[in-house]
Every structure is written in structure tokens, then in C-alpha cells.
Protein backbone atom coordinates (compact mmCIF):
# COMPACT_ATOMS: atom_id res chain seq x y z
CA UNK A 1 94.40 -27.34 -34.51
CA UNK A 2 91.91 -28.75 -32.06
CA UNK A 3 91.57 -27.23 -28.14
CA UNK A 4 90.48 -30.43 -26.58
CA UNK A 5 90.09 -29.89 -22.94
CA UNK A 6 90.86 -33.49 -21.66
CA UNK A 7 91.06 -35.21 -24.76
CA UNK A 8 91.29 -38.86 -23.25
CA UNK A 9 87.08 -37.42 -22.89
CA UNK A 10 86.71 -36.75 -26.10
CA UNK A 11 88.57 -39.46 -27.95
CA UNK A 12 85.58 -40.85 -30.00
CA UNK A 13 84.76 -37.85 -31.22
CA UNK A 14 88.39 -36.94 -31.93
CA UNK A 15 88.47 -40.56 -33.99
CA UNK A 16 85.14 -39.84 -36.16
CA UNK A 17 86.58 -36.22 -36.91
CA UNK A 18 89.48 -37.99 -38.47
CA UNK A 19 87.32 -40.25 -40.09
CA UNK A 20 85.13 -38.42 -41.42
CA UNK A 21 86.94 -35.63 -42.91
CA UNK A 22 90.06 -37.84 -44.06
CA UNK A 23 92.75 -36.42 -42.44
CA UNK A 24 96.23 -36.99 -42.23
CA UNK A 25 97.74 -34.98 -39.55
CA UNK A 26 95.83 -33.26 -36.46
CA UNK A 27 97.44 -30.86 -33.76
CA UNK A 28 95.67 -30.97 -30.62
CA UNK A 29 96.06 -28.79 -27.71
CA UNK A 30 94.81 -28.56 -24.00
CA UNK A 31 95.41 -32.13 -23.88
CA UNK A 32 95.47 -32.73 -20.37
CA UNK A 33 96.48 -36.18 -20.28
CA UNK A 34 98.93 -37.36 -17.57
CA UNK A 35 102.25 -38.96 -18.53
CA UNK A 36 101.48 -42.11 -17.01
CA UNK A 37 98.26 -42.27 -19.53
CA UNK A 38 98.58 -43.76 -22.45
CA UNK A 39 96.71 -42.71 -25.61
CA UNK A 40 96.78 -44.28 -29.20
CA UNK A 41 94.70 -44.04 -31.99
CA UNK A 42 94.65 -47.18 -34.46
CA UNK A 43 96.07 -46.42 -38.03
CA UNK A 44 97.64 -43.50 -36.77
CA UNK A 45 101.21 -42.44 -34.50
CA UNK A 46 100.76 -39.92 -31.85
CA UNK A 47 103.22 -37.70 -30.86
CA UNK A 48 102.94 -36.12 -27.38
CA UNK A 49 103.99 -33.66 -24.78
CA UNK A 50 102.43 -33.74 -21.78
CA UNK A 51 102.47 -31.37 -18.68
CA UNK A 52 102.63 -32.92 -15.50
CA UNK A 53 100.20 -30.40 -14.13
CA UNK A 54 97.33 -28.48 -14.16
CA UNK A 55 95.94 -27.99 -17.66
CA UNK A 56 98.04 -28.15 -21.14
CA UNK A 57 99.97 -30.29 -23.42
CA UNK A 58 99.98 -30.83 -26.86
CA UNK A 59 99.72 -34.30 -29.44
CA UNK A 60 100.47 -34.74 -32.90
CA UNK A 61 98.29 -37.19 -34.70
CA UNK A 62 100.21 -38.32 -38.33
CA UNK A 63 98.21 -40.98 -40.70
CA UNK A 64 100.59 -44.08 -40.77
CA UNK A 65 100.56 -43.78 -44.70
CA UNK A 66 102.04 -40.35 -44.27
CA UNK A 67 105.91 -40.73 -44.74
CA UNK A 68 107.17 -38.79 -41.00
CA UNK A 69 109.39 -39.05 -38.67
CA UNK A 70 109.87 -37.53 -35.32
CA UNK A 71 111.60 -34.38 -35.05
CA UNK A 72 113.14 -32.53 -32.11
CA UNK A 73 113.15 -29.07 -31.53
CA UNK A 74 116.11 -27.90 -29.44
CA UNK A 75 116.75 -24.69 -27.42
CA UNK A 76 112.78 -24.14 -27.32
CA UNK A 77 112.20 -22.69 -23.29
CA UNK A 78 108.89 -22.58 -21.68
CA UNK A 79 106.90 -24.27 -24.74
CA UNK A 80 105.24 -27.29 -25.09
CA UNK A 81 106.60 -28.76 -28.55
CA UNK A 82 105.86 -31.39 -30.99
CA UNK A 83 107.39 -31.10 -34.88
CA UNK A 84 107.72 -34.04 -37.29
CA UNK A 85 109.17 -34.06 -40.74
CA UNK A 86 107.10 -34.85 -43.58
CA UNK A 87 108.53 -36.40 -46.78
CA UNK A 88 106.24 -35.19 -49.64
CA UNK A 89 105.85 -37.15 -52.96
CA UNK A 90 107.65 -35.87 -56.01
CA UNK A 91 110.20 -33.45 -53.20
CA UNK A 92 107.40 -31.04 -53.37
């Protein structure tokens, strides 16, 4: 997990992290990015909840080769969520 503080800021840093260190899947917090932002990163889906003030949200960052789809928590109050379901090789 990855506190960004305004990570529309800090995107190329955030894509030469993933680079870099091959990653498949990154949870960022402290987003800060407004709804009516958008924010993509190429070779990868990304999952977000924003707040539509002050400081927070969350985004999910998921390798397109990773096997994932979206998935919904429900009944979750007063959190800022994001969950997607991996399917692993071999059912593991």
C-alpha cells in the first residue's frame, strides 16, 4: 500500500515504481483525486473511490495480464472500498 498525497502529482513516479519492481497489483491511498478527474495507467485497470472532499480516496491498480474482475463490497458504512477477485493459476 502506497499513501500518495495527490497522486495525479506523483503519477510518474507511481508508473516507474510499477515498472521497476514488476508489479501486478498496487493499493494506493490518500488519493485525492476529484471524481471529475480521470486517471489511467497504460497496461494496467484502475479501480477507484474517490471522496468528493477534502483529502482521501483509495485506487486499485491490477496488471491487465492478471485474471480480475471487479468486486463489490456491500453493507461497508463510512469506508472508502475497492476489492477485486483474483483468479489464480492452477485454483491455488
Amino acid at each position: 500500500m502506497w499513501d500518495a498525497i495527490f497522486v495525479k502529482r506523483k503519477k510518474l513516479e507511481l508508473v516507474n515504481f510499477f515498472s521497476i519492481n514488476n508489479l501486478d497489483i498496487a493499493a494506493i491511498t490518500e488519493t485525492k483525486v476529484a471524481p471529475k478527474h480521470r486517471y489511467s495507467m497504460s497496461g494496467n485497470c484502475v479501480y477507484r473511490a474517490d471522496r468528493n472532499q477534502f483529502s482521501g480516496g483509495v485506487v486499485l491498480v491490477v496488471n491487465n495480464h492478471v485474471c480480475h474482475d471487479q468486486f463489490v463490497l456491500t453493507n461497508v458504512v463510512n469506508l472508502e472500498t475497492i476489492a477485486v477477485c483474483l483468479y489464480l493459476q492452477n485454483n491455488i
